[in-house]
Protein backbone atom coordinates (compact mmCIF):
# COMPACT_ATOMS: atom_id res chain seq x y z
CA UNK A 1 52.86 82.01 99.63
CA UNK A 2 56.45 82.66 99.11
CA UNK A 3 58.80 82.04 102.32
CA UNK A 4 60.78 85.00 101.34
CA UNK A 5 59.65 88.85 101.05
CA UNK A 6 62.82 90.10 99.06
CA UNK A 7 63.08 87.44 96.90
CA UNK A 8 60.51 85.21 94.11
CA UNK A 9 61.86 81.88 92.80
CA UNK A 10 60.71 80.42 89.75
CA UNK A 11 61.28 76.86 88.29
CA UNK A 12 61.33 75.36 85.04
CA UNK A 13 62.40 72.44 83.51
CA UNK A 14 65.35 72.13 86.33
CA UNK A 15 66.31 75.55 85.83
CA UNK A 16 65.55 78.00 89.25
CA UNK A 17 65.76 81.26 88.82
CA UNK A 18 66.19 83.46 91.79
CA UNK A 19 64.70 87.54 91.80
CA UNK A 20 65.98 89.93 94.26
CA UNK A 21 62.75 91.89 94.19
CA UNK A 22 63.33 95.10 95.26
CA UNK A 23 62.64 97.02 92.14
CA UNK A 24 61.78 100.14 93.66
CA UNK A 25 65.41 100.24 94.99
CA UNK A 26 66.87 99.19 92.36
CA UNK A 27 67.13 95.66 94.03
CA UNK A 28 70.01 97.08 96.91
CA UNK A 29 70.92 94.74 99.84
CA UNK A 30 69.80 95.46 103.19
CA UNK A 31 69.81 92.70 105.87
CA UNK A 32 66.60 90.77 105.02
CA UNK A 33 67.98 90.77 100.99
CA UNK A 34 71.55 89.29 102.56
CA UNK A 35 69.81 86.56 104.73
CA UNK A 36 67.32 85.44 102.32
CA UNK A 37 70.07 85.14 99.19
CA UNK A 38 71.78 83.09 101.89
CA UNK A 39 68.86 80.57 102.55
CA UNK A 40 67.85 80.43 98.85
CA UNK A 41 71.38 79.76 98.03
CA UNK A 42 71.67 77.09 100.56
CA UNK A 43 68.04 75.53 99.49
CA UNK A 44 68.55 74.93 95.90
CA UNK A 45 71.71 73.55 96.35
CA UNK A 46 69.91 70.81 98.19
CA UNK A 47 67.00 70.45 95.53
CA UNK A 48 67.85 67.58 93.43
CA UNK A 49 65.45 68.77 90.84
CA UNK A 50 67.56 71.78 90.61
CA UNK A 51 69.78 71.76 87.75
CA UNK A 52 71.05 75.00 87.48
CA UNK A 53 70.54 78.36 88.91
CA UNK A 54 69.92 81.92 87.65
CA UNK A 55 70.24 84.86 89.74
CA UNK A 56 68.29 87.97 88.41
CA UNK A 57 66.95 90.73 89.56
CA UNK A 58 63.64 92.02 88.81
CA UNK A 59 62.98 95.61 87.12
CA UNK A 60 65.33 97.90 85.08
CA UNK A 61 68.76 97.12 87.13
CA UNK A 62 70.15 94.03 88.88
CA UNK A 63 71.65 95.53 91.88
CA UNK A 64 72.67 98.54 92.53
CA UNK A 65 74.96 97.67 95.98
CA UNK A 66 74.57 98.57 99.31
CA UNK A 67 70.88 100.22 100.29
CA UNK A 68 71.15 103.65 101.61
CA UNK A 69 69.76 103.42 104.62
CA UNK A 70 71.73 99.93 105.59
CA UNK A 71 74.91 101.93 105.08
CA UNK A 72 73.69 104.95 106.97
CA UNK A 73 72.94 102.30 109.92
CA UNK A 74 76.38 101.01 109.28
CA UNK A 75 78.02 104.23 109.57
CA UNK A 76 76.43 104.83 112.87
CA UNK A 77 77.23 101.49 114.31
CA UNK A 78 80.24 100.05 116.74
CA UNK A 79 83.26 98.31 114.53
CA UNK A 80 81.86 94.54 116.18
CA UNK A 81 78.34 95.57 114.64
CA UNK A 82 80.03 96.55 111.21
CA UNK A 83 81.98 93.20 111.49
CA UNK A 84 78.91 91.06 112.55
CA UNK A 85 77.21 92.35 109.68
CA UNK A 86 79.76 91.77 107.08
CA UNK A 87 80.54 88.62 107.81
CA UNK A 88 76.53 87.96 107.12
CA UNK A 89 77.51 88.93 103.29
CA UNK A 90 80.46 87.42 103.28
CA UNK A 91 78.84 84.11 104.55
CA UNK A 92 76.06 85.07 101.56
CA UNK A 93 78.69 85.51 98.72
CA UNK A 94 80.33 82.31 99.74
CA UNK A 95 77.27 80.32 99.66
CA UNK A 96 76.26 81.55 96.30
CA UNK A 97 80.36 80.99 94.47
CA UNK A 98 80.31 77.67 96.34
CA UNK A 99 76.74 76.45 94.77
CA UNK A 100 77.38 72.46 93.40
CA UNK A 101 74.98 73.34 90.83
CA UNK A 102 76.26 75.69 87.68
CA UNK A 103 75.34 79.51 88.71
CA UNK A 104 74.27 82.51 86.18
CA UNK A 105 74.21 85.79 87.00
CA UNK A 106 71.82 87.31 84.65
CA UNK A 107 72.32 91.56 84.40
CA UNK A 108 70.89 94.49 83.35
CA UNK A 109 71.18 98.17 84.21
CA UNK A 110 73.19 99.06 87.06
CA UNK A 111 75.28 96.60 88.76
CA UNK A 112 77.33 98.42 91.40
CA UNK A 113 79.16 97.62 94.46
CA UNK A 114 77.85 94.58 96.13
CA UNK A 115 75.96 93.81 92.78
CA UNK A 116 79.51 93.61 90.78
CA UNK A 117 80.67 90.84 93.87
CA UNK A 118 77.32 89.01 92.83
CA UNK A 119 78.02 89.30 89.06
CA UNK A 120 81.41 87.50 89.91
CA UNK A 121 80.71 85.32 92.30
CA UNK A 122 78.10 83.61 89.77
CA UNK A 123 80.25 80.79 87.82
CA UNK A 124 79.23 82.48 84.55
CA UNK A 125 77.42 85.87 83.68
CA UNK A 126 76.03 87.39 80.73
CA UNK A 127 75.33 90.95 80.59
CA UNK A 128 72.79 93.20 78.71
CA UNK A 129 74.24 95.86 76.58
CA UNK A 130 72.60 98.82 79.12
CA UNK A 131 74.61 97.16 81.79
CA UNK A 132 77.44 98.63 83.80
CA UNK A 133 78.99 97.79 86.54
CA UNK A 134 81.92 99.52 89.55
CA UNK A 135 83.62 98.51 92.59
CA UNK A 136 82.37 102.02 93.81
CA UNK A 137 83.10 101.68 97.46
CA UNK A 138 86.03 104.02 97.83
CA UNK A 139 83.45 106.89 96.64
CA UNK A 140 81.86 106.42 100.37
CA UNK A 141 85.20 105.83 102.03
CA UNK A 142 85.74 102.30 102.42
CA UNK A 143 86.88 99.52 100.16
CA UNK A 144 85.58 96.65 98.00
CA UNK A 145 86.84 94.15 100.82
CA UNK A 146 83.77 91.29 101.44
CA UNK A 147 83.63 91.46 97.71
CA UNK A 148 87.33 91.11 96.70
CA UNK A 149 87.87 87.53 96.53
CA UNK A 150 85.70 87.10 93.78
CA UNK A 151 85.90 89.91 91.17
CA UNK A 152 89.84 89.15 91.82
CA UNK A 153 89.31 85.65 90.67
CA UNK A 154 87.08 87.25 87.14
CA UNK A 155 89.23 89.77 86.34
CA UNK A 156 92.59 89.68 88.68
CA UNK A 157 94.50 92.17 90.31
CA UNK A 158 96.07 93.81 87.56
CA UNK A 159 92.50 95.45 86.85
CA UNK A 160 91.61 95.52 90.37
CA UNK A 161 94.17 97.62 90.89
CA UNK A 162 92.67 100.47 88.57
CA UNK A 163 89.09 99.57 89.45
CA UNK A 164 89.37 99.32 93.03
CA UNK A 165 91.36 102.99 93.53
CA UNK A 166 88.65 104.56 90.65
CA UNK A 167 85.49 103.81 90.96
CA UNK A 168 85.05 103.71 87.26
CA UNK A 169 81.90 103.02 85.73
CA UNK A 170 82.37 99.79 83.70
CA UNK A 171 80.32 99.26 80.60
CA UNK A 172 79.15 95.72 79.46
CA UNK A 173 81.68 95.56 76.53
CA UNK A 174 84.50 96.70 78.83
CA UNK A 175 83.44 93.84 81.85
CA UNK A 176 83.18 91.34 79.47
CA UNK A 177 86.71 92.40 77.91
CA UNK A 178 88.32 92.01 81.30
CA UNK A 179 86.71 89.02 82.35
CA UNK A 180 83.74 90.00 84.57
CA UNK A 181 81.37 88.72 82.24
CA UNK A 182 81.29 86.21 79.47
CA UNK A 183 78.38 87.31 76.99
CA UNK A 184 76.81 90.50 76.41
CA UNK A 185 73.23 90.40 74.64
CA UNK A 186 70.77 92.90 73.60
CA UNK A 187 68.18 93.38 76.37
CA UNK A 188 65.69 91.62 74.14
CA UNK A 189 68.15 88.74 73.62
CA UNK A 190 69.44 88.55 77.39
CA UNK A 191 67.27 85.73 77.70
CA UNK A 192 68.00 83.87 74.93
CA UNK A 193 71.71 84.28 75.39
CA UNK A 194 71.31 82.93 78.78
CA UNK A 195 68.84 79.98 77.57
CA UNK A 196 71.55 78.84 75.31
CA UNK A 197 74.04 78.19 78.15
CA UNK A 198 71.60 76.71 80.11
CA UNK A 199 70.78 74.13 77.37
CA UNK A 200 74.87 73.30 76.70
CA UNK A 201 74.58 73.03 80.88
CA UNK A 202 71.43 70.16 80.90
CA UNK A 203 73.46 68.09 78.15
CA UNK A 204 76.08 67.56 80.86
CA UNK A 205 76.35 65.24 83.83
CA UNK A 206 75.20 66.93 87.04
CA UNK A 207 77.88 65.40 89.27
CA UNK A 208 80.44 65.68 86.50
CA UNK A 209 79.84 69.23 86.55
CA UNK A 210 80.11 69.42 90.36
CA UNK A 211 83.25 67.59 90.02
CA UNK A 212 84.24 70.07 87.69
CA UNK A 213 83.67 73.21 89.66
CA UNK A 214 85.43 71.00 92.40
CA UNK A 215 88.65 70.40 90.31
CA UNK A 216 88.47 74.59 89.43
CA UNK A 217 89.08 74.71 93.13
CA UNK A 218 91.69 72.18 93.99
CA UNK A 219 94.40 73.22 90.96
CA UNK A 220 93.92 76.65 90.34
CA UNK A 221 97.47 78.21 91.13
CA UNK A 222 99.04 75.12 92.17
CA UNK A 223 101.94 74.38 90.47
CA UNK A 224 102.28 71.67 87.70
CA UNK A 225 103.75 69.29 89.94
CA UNK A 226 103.80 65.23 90.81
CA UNK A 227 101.20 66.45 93.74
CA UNK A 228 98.64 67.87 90.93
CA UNK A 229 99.40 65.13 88.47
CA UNK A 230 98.25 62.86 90.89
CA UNK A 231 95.35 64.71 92.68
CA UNK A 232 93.64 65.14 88.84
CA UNK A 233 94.37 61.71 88.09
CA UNK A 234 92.59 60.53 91.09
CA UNK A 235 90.09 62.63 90.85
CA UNK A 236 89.13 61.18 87.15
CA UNK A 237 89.75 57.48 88.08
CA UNK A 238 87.18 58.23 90.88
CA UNK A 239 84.35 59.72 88.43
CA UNK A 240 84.64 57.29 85.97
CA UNK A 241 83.23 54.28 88.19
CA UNK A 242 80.38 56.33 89.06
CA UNK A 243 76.91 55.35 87.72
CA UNK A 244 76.76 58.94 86.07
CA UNK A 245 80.31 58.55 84.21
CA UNK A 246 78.86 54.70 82.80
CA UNK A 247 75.60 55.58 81.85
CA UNK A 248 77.21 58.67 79.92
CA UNK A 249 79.44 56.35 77.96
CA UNK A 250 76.68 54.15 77.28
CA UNK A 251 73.92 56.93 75.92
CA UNK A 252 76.97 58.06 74.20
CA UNK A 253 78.07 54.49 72.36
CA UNK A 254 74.01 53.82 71.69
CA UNK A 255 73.58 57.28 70.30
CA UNK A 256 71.05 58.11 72.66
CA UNK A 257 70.48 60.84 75.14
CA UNK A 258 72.12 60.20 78.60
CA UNK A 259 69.47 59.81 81.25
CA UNK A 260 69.81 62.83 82.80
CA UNK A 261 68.83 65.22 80.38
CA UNK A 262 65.80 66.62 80.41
């Protein structure tokens, strides 16, 4: 039996992919949904037979935000509870954007609110065409704040600006034009669009691409100065005397497949 009651995980071939299962709410955190993304999050990353993970959610829509009655308890609670509680998602959306492995957010339907800060806080996402997505918070009077950080970082402030103030629905052509998103698929093709990335994702070196995400991290609006010029040199004269970085050279000069791939 499943550890979690929100959630179903399913694995193949090194590939997890993790449901919100709340169909019949159109998959909407509440507390138990925030808490067990958090633990799932936390216990893939430490499954070395886990090579990359998809999140999805089960039924027609991904996630649809906040669940009514978690925001009517919110409204109706002190400003320490509201804080205590947001700091649980926060802690939940950092987890997730600070996976090792390579994350997918895999979307359909309606992807609104807190389902838009999952979207982007997945390293890549493809999107059915019957997707849309909005940072709908100021509809309720309050803001897109735990969520902020990372759909700045997909599609930065210039379009935050406008989506943050609007509240505009966001189709899958338009999030994929400003960055939210990378592919958009037919629903019938979702998974095969997705299935392609993971296969270019298997080919690579898991700690490579660990050390990748890493390096995203460490440069990313640094200047181009003697301080990043060294930090990226040593960060590639320490992966190339790994096992990983000699056994890839040597599949590579034998014309074989590395070791690692499945």
């Amino acid at each position: 039996m499943s550890q979690y009651q929100t959630l179903e995980i399913e694995h193949r071939n090194g590939v997890a992919t993790l449901w919100m299962n709340r169909p019949e709410v159109f998959n909407a955190f509440n507390e138990q949904l925030i808490d067990e993304l958090g633990a799932a999050c936390q216990a893939l990353d430490a499954d070395a037979s886990v090579r990359v993970v998809v999140l999805a959610g089960r039924g027609k829509n991904f996630s649809a935000g906040a669940d009514l009655n978690w925001m009517q308890r919110a409204a109706e609670s002190s400003q320490e509870d509201n804080y205590a509680d947001a700091m649980k998602f926060s802690g939940m959306l950092r987890g997730l954007s600070e996976m090792s492995k390579p994350t997918i957010a895999r979307v359909q339907g309606a992807a609104l609110g807190g389902g838009t800060g999952l979207t982007a806080a997945c390293d890549m996402a493809v999107a059915a065409d019957n997707a849309f997505f909005a940072t709908s918070e100021v509809k309720f009077g309050i803001m897109p704040s735990v969520i902020s950080p990372y759909v700045l970082r997909a599609i930065g402030p210039r379009q935050a600006y406008r989506y943050f103030q609007t509240a505009e629905r966001i189709s899958a052509e338009r999030a994929r034009e400003i960055g939210l998103v990378h592919e958009v698929a037919s629903v019938e093709s979702l998974d095969a669009k997705i299935n392609e990335i993971v296969q270019a994702i298997l080919i690579g070196g898991p700690l490579a691409q660990k050390a990748s995400k890493d390096l995203i991290r460490a440069v990313v609006g640094q200047p181009i100065a003697d301080a990043v010029s060294a930090e990226t040199a040593r960060r590639i004269a320490a992966l190339r005397a790994t096992p990983e970085a000699k056994e890839g050279f040597a599949a590579f000069l034998a014309k074989r497949p590395a070791a690692w791939i499945p």
